[in-house]
C-alpha atoms as a PDB file:
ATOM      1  CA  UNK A   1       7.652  44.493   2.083  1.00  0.00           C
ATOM      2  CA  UNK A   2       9.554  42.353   4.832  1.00  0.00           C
ATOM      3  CA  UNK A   3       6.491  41.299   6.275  1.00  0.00           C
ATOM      4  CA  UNK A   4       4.860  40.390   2.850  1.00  0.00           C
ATOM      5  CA  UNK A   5       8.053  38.663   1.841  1.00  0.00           C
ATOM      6  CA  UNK A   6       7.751  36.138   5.599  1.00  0.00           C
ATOM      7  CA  UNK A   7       3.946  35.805   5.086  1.00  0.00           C
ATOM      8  CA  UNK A   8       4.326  34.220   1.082  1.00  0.00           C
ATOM      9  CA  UNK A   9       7.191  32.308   2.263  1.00  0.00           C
ATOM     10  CA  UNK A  10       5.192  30.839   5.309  1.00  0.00           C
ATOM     11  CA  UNK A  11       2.732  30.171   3.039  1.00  0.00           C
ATOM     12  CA  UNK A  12       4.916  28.772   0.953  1.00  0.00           C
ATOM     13  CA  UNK A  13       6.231  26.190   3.409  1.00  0.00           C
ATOM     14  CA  UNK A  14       2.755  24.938   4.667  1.00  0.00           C
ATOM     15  CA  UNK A  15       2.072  23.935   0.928  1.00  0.00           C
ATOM     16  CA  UNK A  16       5.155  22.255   0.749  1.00  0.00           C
ATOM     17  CA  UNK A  17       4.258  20.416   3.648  1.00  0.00           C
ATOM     18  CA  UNK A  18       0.942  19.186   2.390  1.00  0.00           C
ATOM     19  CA  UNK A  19       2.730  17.797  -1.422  1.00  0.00           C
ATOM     20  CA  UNK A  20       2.669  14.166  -2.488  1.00  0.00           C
ATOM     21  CA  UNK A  21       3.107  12.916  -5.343  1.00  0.00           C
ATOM     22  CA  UNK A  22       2.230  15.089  -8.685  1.00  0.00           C
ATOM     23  CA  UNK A  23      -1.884  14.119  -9.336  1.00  0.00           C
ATOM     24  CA  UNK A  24      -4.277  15.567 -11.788  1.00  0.00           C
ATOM     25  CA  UNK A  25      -5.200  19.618 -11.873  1.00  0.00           C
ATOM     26  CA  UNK A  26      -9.018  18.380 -10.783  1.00  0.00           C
ATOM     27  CA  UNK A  27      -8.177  16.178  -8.282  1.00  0.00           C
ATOM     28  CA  UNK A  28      -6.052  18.134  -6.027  1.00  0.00           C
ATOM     29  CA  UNK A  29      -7.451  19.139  -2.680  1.00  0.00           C
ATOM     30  CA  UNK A  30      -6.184  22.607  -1.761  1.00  0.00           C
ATOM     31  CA  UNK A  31      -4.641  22.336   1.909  1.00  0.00           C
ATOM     32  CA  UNK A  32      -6.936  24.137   4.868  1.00  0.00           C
ATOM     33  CA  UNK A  33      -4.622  27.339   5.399  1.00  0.00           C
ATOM     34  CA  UNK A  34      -5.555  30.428   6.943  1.00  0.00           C
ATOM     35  CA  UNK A  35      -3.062  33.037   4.849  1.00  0.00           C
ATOM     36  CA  UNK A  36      -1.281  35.329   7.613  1.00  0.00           C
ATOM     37  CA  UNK A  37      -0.962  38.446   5.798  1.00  0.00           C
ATOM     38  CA  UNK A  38      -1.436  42.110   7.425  1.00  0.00           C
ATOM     39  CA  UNK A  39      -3.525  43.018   5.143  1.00  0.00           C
ATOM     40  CA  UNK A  40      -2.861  47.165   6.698  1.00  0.00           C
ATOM     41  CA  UNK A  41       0.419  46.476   4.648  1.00  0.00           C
ATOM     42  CA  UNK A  42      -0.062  45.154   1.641  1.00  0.00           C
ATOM     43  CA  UNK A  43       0.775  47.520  -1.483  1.00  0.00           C
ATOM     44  CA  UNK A  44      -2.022  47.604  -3.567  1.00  0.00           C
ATOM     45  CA  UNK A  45      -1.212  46.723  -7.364  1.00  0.00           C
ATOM     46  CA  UNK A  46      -2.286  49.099  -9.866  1.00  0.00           C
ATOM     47  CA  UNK A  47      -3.884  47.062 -12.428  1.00  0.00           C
ATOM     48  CA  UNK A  48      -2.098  46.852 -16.198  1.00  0.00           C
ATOM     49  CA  UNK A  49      -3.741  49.408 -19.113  1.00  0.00           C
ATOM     50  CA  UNK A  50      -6.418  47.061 -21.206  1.00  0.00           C
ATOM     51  CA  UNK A  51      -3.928  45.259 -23.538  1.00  0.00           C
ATOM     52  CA  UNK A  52      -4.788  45.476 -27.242  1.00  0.00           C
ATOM     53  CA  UNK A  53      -4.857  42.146 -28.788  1.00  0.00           C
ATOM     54  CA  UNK A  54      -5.482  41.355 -31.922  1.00  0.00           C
ATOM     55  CA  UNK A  55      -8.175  41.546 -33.947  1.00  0.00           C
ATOM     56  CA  UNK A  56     -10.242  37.730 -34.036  1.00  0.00           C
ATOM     57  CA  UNK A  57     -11.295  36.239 -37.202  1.00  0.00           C
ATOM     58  CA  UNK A  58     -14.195  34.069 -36.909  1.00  0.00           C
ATOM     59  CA  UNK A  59     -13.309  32.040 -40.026  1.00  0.00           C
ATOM     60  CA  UNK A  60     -10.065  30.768 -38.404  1.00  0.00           C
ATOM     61  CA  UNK A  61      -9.573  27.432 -36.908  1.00  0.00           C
ATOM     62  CA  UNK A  62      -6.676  25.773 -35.003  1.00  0.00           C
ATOM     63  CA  UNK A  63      -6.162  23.133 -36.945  1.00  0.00           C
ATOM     64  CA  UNK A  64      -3.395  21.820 -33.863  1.00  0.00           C
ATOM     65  CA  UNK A  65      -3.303  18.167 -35.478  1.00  0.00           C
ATOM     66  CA  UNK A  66      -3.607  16.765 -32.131  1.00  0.00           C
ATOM     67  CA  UNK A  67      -3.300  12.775 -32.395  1.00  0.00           C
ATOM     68  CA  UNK A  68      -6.657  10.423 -32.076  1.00  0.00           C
ATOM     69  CA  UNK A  69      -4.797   8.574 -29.121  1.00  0.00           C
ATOM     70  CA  UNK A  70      -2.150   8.995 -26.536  1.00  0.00           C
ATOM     71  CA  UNK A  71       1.002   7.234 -27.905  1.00  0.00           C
ATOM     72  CA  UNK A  72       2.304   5.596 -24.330  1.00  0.00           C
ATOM     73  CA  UNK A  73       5.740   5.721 -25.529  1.00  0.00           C
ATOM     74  CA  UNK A  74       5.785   9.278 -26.331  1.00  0.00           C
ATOM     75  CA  UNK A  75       3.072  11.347 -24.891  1.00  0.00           C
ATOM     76  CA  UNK A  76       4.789  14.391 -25.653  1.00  0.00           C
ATOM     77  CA  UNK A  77       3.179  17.128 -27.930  1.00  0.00           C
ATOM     78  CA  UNK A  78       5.720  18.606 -29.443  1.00  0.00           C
ATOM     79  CA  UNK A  79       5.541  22.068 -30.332  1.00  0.00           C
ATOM     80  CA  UNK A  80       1.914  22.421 -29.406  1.00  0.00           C
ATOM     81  CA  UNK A  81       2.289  25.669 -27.208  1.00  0.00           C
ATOM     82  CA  UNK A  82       4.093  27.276 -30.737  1.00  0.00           C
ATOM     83  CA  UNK A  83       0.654  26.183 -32.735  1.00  0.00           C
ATOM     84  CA  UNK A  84      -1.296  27.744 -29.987  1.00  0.00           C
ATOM     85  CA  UNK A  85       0.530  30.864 -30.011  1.00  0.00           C
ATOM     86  CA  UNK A  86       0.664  31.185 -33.852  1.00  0.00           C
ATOM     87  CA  UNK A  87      -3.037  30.594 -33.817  1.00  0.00           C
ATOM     88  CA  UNK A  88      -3.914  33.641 -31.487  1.00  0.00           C
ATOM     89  CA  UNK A  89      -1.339  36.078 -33.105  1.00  0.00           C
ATOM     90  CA  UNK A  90      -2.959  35.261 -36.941  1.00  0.00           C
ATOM     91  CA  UNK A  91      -7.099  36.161 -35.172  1.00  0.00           C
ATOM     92  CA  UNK A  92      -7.651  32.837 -33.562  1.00  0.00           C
ATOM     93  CA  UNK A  93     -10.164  32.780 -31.152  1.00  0.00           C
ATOM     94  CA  UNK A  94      -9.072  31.302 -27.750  1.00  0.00           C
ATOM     95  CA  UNK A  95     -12.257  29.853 -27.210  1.00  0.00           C
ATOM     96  CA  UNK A  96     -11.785  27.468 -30.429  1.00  0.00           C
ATOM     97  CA  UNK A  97      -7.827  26.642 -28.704  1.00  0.00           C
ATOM     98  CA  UNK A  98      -9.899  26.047 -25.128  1.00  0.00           C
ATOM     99  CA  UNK A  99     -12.487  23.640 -26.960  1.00  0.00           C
ATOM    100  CA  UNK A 100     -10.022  21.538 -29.507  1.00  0.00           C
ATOM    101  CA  UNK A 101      -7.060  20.883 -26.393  1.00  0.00           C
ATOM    102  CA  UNK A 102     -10.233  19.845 -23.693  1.00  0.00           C
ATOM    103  CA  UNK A 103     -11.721  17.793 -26.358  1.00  0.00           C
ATOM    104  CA  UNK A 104      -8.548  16.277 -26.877  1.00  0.00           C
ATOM    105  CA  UNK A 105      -7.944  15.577 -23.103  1.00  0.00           C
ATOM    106  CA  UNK A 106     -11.613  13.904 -22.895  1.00  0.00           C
ATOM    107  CA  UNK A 107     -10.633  11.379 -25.928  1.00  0.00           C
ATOM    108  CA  UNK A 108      -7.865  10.324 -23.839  1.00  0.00           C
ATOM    109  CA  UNK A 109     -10.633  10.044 -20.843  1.00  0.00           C
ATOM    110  CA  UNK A 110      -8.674  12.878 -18.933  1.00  0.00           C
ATOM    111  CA  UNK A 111     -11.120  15.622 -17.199  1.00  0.00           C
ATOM    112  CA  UNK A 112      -8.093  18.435 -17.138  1.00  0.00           C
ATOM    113  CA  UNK A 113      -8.901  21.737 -17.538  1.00  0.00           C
ATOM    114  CA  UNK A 114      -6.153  23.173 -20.276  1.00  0.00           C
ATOM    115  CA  UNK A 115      -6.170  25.429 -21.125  1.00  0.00           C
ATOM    116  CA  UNK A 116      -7.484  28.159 -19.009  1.00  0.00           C
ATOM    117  CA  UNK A 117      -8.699  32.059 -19.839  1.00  0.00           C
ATOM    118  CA  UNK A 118      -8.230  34.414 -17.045  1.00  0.00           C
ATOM    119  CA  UNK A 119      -7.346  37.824 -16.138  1.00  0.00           C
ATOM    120  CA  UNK A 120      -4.006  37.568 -14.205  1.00  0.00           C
ATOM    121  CA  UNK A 121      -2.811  41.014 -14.821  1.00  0.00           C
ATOM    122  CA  UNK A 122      -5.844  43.009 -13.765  1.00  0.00           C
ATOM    123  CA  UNK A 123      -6.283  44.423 -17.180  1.00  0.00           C
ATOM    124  CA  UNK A 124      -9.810  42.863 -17.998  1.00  0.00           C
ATOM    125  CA  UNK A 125      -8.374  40.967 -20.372  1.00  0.00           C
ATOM    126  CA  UNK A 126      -8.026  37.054 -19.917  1.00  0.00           C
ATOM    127  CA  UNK A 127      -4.636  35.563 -19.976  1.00  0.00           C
ATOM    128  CA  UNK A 128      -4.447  32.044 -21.736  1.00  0.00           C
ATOM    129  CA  UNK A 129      -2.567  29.396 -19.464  1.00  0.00           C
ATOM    130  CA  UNK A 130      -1.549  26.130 -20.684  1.00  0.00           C
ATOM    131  CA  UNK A 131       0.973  23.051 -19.651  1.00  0.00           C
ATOM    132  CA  UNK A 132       3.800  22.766 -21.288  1.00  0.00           C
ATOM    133  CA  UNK A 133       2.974  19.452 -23.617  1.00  0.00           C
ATOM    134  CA  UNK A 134       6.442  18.960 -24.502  1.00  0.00           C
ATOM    135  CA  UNK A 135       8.160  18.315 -21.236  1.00  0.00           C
ATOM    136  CA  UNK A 136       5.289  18.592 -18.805  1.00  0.00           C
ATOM    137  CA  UNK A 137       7.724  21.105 -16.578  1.00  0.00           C
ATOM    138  CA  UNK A 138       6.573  24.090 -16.719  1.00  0.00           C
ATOM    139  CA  UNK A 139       3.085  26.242 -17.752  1.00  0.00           C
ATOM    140  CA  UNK A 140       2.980  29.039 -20.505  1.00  0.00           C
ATOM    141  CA  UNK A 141       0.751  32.376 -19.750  1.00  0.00           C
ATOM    142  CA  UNK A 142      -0.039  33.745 -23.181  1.00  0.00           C
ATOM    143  CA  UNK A 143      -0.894  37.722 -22.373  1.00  0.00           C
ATOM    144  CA  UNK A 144      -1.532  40.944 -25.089  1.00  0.00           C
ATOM    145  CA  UNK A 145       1.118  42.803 -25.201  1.00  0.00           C
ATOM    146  CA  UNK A 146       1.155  45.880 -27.415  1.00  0.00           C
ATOM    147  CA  UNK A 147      -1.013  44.174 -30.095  1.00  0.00           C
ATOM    148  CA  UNK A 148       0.148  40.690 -29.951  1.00  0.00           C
ATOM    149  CA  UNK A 149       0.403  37.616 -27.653  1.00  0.00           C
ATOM    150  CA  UNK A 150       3.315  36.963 -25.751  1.00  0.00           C
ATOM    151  CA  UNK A 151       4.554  33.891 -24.260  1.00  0.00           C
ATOM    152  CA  UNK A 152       5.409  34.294 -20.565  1.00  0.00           C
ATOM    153  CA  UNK A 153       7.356  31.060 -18.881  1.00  0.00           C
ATOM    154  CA  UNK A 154       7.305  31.370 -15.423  1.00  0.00           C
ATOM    155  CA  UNK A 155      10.530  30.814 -14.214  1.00  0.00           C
ATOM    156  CA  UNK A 156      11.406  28.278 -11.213  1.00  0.00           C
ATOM    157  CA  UNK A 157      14.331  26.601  -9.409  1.00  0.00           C
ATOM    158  CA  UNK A 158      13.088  22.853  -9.968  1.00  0.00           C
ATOM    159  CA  UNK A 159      16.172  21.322 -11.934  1.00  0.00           C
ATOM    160  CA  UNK A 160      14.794  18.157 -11.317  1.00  0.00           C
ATOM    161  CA  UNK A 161      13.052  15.661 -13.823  1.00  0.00           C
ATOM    162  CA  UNK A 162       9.051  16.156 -12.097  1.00  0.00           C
ATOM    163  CA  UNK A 163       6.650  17.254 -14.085  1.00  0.00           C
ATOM    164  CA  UNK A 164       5.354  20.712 -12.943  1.00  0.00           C
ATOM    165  CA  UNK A 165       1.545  21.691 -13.073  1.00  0.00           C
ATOM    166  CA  UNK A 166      -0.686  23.984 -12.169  1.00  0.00           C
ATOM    167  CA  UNK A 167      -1.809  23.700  -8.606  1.00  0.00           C
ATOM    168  CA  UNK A 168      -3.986  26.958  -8.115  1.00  0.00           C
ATOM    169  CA  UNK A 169      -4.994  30.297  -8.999  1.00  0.00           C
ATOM    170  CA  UNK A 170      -6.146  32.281  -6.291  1.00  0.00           C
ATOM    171  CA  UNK A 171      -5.296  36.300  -4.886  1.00  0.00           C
ATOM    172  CA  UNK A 172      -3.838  34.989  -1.736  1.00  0.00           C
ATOM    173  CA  UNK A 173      -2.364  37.663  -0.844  1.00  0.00           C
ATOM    174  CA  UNK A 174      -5.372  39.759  -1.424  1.00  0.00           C
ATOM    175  CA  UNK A 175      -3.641  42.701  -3.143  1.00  0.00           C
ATOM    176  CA  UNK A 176      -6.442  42.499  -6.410  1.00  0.00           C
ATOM    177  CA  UNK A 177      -5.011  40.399  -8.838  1.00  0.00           C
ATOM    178  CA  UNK A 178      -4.716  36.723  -8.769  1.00  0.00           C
ATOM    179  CA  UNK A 179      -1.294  34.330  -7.712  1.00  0.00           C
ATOM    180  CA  UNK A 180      -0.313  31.689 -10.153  1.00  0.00           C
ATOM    181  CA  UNK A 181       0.751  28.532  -7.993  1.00  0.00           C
ATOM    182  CA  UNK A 182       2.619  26.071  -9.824  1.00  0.00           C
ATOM    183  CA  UNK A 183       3.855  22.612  -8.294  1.00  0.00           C
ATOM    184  CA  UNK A 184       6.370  19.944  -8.619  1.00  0.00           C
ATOM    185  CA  UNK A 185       7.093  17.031  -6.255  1.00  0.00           C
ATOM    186  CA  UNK A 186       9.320  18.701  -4.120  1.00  0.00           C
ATOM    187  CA  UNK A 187       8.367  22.645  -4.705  1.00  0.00           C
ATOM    188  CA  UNK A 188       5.696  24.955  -4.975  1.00  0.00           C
ATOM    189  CA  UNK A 189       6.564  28.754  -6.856  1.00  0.00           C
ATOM    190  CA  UNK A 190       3.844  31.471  -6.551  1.00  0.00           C
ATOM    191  CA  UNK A 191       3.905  34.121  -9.389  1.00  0.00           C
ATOM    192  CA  UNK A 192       2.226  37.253  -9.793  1.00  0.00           C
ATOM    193  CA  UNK A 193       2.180  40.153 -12.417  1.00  0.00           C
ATOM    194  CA  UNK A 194       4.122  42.907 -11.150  1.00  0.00           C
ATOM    195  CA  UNK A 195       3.632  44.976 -14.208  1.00  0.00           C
ATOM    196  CA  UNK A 196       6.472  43.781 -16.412  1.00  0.00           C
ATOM    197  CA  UNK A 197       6.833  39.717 -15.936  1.00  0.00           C
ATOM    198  CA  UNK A 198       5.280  36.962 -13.724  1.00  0.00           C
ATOM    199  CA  UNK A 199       8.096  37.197 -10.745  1.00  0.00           C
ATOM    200  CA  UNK A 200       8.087  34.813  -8.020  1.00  0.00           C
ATOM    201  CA  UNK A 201       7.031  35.288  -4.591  1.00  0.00           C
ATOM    202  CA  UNK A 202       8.602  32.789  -3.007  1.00  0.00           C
ATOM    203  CA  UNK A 203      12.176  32.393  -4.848  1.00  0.00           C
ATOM    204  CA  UNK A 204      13.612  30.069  -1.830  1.00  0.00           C
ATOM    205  CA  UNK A 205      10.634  27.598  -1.783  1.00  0.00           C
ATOM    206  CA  UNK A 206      12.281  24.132  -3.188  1.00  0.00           C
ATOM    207  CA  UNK A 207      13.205  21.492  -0.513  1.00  0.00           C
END
């Protein structure tokens, strides 16, 4: 556990030490790092049971009421992860929530790819991950949980007023299921699914 704990946090560090300013999702280039980890000592994860979620009705549709344009003075969204969540828990597809927030994004000429289905729990089923269009600091990780979708907020030490994103999604540690980087000027927090929350890897990361 020790020497898992030292490799994440050197890992950690060299990410830090390759951050600039906060740029779009697409046009980050992920730093040339060769992960450290013993891989003889690396728990493996036993993946989640197949969550049940529920049932999808075709006829739905999201309905966000997403503005036409970007209003420079307030480009918050408020509320929009609340729509999103609503949506999925009545039988909305996530496909349809995928398509109308993208298509949104390409009005405003932005190539960002929110939100994003994928299994981060090991379950088969896809997690839905989306910024936070309210405050721009933070992500939410929509997951089934006993026949409904839950919103998980990762949790993170950056008290300060830079927006945080979503850097990467990779197993890095190459234990089976996937690491959720997030990034902020000044820190980088890598999550993973440890059965009951996304918990951070890295909990001494911020400069």
């Amino acid at each position: 556990m020790k020497s898992r704990f030292l490799a994440i946090s050197l890992l950690s560090l060299g990410l830090l030490a390759s951050c600039g300013p906060v740029t779009p999702f697409l046009t980050i280039e992920s730093p040339t790092i060769t992960p450290t980890f013993d891989i003889s000592k690396i728990v493996t994860v036993t993946p989640a049971e197949a969550a049940v979620c529920p049932n999808i009705d075709p006829t739905l549709q999201p309905n966000l009421g997403l503005p036409d344009k970007l209003n420079q003075d307030n480009p918050f969204i408020i509320g929009l992860e609340k729509s999103v969540l609503s949506f999925l828990n009545r039988g909305g597809d996530y496909h349809k929530i995928i398509t109308e927030i993208r298509n949104y994004y390409a009005r405003l000429g932005a190539n960002l790819p929110y939100p994003i289905a994928q299994d981060l729990t090991g379950d088969s089923v896809p997690e839905i991950i989306m910024r936070d269009e309210s405050s721009f600091h933070t992500v939410h990780i929509f997951s089934c949980r006993q026949g409904k979708y839950v919103d998980f907020i990762p949790l993170h030490p950056d008290e300060t007023a830079w927006p945080v994103d979503l850097y990467k999604i990779d197993d890095l540690n190459a234990n089976g299921l996937p690491e959720v980087l997030l990034k902020s000027a000044n820190w980088i927090g890598i999550f993973e699914w440890d059965g009951e929350d996304f918990r951070i890897l890295n909990p001494t990361s911020q400069q």
